[in-house]
Protein backbone atom coordinates (compact mmCIF):
# COMPACT_ATOMS: atom_id res chain seq x y z
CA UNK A 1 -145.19 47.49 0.57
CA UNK A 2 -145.71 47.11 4.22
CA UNK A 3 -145.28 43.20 5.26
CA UNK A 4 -143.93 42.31 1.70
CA UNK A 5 -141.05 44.43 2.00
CA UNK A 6 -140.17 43.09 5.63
CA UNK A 7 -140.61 39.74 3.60
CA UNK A 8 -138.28 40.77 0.90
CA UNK A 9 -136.16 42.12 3.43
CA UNK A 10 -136.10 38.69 5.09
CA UNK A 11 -135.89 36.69 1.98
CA UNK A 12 -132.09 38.72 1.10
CA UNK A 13 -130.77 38.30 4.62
CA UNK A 14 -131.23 34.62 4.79
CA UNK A 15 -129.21 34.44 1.56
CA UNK A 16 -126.36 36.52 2.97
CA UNK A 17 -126.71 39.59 0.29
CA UNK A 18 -125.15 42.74 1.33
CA UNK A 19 -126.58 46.00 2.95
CA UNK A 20 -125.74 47.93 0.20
CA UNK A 21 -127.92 45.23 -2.35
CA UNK A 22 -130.68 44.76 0.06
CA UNK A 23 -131.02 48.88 0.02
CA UNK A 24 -130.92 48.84 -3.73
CA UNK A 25 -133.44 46.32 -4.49
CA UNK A 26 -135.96 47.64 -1.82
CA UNK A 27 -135.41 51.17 -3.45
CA UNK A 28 -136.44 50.02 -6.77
CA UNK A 29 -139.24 47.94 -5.38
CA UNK A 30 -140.86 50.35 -3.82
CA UNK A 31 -140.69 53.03 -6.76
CA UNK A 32 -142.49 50.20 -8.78
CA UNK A 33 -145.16 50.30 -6.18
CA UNK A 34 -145.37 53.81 -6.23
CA UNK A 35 -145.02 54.18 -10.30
CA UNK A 36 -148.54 52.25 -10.12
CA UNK A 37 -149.91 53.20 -6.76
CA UNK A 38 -150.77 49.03 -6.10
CA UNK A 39 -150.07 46.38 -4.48
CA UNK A 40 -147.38 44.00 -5.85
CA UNK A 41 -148.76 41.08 -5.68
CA UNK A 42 -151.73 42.77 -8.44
CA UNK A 43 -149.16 43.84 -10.60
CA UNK A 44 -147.66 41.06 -13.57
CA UNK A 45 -145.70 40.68 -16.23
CA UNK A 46 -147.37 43.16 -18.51
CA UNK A 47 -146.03 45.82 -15.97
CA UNK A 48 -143.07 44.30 -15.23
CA UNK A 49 -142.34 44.80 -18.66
CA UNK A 50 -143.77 48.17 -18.95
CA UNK A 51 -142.16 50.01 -16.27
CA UNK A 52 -138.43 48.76 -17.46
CA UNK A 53 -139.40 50.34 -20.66
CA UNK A 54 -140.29 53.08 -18.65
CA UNK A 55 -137.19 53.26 -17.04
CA UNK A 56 -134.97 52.95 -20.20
CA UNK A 57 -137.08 55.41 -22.59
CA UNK A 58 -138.58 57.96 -20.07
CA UNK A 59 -136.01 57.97 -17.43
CA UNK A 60 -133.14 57.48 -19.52
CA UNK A 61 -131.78 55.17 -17.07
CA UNK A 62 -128.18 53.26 -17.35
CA UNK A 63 -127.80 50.20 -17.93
CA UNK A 64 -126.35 49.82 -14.06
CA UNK A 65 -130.09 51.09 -13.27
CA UNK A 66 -132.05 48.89 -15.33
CA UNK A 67 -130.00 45.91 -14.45
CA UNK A 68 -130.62 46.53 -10.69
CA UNK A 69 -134.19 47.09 -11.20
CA UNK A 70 -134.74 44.03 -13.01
CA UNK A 71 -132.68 41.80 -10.53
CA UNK A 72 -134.99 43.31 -7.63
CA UNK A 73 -137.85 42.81 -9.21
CA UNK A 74 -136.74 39.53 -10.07
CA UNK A 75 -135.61 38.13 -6.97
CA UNK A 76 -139.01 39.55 -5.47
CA UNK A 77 -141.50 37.71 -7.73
CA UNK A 78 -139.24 34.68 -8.18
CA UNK A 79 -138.16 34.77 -4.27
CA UNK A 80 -140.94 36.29 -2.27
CA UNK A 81 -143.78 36.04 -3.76
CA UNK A 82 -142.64 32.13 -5.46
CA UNK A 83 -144.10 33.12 -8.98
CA UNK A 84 -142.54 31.69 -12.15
CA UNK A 85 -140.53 34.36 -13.88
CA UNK A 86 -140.50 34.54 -17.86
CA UNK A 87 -137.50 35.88 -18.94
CA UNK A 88 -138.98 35.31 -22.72
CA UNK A 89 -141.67 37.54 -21.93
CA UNK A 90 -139.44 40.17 -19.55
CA UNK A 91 -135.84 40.29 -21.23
CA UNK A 92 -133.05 41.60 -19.35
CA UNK A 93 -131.15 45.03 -21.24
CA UNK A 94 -128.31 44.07 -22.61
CA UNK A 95 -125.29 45.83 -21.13
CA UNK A 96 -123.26 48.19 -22.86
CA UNK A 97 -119.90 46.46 -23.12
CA UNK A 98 -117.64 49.08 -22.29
CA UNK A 99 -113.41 49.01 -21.85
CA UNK A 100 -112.17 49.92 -18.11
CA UNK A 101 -110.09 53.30 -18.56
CA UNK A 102 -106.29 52.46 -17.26
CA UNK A 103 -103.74 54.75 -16.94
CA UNK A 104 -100.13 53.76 -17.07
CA UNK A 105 -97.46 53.46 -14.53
CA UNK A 106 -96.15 57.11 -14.94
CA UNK A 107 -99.99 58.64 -15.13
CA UNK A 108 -100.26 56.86 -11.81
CA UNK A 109 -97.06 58.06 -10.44
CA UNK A 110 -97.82 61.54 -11.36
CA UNK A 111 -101.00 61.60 -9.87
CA UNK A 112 -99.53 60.54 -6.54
CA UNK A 113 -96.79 62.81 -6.55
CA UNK A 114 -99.85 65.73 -6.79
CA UNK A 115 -101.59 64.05 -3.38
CA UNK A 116 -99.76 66.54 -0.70
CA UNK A 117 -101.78 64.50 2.74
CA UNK A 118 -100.22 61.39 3.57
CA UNK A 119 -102.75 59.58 5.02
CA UNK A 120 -104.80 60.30 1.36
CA UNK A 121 -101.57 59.30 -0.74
CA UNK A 122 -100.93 56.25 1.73
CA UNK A 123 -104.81 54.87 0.87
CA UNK A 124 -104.57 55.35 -2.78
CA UNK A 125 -100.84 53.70 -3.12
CA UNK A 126 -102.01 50.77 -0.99
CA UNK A 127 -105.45 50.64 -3.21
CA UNK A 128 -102.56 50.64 -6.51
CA UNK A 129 -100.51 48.23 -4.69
CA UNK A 130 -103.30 45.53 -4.26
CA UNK A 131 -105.41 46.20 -6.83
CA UNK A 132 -108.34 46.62 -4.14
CA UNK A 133 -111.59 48.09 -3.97
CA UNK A 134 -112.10 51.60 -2.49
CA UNK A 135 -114.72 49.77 -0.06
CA UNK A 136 -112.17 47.31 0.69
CA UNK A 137 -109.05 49.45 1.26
CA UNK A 138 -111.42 51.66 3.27
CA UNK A 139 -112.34 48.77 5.67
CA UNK A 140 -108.63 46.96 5.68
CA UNK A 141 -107.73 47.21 10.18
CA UNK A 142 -104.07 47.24 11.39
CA UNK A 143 -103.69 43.62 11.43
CA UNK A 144 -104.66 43.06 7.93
CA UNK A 145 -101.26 43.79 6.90
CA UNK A 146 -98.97 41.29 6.52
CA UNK A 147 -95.40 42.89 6.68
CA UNK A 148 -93.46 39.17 7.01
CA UNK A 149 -95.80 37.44 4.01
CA UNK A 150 -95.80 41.41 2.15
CA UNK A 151 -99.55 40.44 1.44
CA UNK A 152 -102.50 42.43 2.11
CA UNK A 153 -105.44 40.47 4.00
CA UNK A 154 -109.27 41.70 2.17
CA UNK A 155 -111.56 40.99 5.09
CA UNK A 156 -115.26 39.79 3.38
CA UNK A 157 -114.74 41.41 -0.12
CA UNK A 158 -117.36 41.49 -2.97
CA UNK A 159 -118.85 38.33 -2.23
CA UNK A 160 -118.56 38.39 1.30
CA UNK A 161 -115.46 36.63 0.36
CA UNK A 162 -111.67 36.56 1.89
CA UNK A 163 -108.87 37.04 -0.15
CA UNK A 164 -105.11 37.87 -0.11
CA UNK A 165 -103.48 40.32 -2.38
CA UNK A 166 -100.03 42.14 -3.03
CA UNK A 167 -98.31 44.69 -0.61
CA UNK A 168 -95.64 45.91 -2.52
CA UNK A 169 -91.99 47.36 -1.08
CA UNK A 170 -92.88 51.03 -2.02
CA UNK A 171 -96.50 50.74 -0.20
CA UNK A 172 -95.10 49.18 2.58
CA UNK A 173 -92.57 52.12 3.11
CA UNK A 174 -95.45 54.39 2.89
CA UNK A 175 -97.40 52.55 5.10
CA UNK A 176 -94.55 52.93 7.81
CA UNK A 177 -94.41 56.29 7.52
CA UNK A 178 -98.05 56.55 7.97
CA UNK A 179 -98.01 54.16 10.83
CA UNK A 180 -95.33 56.45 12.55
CA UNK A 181 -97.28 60.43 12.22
CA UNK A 182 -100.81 58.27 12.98
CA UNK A 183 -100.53 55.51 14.94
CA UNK A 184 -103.56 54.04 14.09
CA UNK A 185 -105.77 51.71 16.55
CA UNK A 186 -108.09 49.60 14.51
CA UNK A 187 -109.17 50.94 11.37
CA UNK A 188 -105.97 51.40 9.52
CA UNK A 189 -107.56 54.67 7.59
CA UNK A 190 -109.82 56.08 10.41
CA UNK A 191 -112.07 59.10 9.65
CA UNK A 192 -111.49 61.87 12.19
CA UNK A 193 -114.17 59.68 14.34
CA UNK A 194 -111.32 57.36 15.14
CA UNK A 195 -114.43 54.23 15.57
CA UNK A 196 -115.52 54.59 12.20
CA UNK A 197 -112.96 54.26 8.74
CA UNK A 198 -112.40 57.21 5.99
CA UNK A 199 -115.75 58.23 4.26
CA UNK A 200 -115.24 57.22 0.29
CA UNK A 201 -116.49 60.65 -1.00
CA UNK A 202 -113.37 61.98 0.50
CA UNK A 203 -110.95 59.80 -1.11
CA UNK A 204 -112.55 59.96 -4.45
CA UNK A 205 -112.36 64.26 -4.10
CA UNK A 206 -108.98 63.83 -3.53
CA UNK A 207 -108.01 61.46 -6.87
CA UNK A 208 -109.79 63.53 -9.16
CA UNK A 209 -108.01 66.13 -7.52
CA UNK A 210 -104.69 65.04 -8.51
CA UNK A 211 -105.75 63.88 -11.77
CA UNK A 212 -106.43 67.30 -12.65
CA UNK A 213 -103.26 69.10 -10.86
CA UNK A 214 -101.16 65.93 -12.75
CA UNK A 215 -102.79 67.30 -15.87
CA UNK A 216 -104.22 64.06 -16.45
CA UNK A 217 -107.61 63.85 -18.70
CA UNK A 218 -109.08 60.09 -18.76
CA UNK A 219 -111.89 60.16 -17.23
CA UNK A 220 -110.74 57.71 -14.27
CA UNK A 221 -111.70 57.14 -10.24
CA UNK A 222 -110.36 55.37 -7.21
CA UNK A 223 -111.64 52.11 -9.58
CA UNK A 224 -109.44 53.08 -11.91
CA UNK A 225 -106.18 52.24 -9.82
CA UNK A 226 -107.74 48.37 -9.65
CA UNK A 227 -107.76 48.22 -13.38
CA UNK A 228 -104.29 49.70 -13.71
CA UNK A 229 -103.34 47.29 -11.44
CA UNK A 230 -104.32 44.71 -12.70
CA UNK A 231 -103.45 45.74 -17.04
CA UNK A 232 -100.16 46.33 -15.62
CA UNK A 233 -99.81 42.90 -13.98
CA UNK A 234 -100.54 41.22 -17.22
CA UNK A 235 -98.21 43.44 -19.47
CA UNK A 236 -95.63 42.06 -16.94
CA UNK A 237 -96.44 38.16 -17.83
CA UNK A 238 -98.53 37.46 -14.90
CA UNK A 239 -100.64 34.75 -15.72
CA UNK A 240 -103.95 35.49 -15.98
CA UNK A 241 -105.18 32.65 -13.39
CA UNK A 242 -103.32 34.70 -10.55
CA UNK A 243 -104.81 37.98 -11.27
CA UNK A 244 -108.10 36.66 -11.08
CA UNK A 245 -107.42 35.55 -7.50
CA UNK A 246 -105.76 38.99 -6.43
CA UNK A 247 -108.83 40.53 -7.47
CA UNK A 248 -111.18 38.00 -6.05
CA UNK A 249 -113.12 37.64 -9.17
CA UNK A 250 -115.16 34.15 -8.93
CA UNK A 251 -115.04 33.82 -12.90
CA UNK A 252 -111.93 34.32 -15.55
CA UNK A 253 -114.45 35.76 -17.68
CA UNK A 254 -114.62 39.10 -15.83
CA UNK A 255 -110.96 39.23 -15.58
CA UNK A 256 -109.87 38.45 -19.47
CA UNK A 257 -111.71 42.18 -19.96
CA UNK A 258 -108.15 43.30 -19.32
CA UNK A 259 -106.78 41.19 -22.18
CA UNK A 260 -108.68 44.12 -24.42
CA UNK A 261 -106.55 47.33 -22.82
CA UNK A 262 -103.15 45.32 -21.85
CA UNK A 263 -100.76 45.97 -24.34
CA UNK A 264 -98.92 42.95 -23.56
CA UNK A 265 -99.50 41.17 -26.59
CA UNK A 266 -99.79 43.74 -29.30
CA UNK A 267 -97.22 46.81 -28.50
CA UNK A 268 -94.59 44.82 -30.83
CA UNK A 269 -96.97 44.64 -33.67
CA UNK A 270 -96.46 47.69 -36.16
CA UNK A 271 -99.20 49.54 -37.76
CA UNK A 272 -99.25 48.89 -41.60
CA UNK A 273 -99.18 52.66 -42.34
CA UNK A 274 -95.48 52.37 -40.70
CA UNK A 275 -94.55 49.91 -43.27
CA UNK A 276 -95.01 52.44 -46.32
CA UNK A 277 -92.38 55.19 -47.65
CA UNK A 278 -92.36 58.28 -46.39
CA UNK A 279 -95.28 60.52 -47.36
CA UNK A 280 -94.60 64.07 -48.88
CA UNK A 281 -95.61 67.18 -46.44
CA UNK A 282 -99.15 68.18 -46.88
CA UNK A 283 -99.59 71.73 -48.47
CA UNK A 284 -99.57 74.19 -45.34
């Protein structure tokens, strides 16, 4: 793509996106480039719209995929290049709408109690305790904890926004004991390169880890703690308002998807099958 792509490259940075977008929509750009071996600016809606369907039938790519290559290739033709986009003519996939897996409070206990390191069980009950991204938790520095206020300060979350979130009792205890075998400097979970914080891969290893030795079977992550966390703040009462803002999610639409896996509002309700007489044995 040669200059477009520096242009592109431009184009994301003056609106503030993140390194990890920017790298994602330049990846998909230039494997449109090279799916057709021509420029961009030759290329138009008719292959637009033929390489997604590329992508979805050939490639069998997920819906994450085809929704990234479609915003790239949006914000490049829309952005860069200042052409009118038809969305009539190039229609987005529609996502799979799929329930976040959420394990209870003793699932989460029990996978804990398996995690043996305690700087790897100290990152995963402070991730539980805030309901924070693994990015987040992994980039949290000494003074983001707030002992006095028992809040957790999330330095430039998804967003690039600021937010504060819950340090409970039990995390801060675990926290202390941390602080006292580690003592770290400025990244509160610092890799063995004490300059740069924990590598992800490592934490997720080490969850799926203790799922397993826990004897646990949902197929769950790191993620997976934020979604607990926050289904278990709402079987509590919590208004849903105030989750929204722990998480840092700018709409209440993307938090009321744990109104469909809290059971809050429907573990008093009785199955109808409970309400008839007792049925006779089956013949064994």
């Amino acid at each position: 793509m040669g200059k477009l792509q520096e242009r592109m490259k431009r184009d994301m940075e003056l609106r503030n996106f993140s390194l990890r977008t920017i790298k994602s929509y330049l990846w998909w750009m230039r494997d449109f480039v090279m799916h057709y071996g021509r420029s961009p600016e030759e290329l138009g809606d008719e292959e637009i719209r033929s390489y997604l369907h590329f992508l979805l039938k050939e490639k069998d790519a997920s819906q994450a995929s085809l929704s990234q290559a479609y915003s790239a290739l949006k914000f490049f033709y829309e952005r860069t290049l200042g052409r009118e986009w038809n969305e009539t003519r190039i229609p987005r996939s529609l996502r799979e709408k799929k329930l976040p897996v959420v394990l209870s409070l003793e699932e989460v206990q029990e996978a804990f109690n398996a995690i043996k390191n305690l700087k790897h069980r100290t990152i995963l009950t402070t991730i539980y305790s805030g309901g924070l991204r693994l990015g987040e938790a992994l980039r949290l520095k000494v003074r983001d904890i707030d002992s006095r206020r028992m809040m957790i300060r999330v330095r430039q979350g998804k967003g690039h926004k600021d937010r504060y979130t819950l340090l409970g009792e039990k995390a801060l205890k675990m926290l202390r004991i941390y602080w006292d075998v580690y003592r770290p400097r400025e990244w509160l979970f610092p890799s063995t390169n004490l300059d740069q914080p924990l590598h992800p891969s490592s934490v997720q290893r080490v969850f799926r880890k203790a799922l397993r030795e826990a004897g646990i079977e949902k197929e769950a992550s790191v993620h997976t703690l934020r979604h607990s966390f926050a289904t278990h703040l709402l079987e509590e009462g919590i208004d849903l308002f105030y989750i929204q803002r722990l998480l840092g999610h700018t709409t209440p639409n993307t938090t009321a998807i744990y109104l469909h896996v809290a059971r809050k509002d429907i573990k008093n309700i009785r199955s109808p099958i409970d309400q008839m007489p007792e049925m006779q044995d089956p013949d064994k």
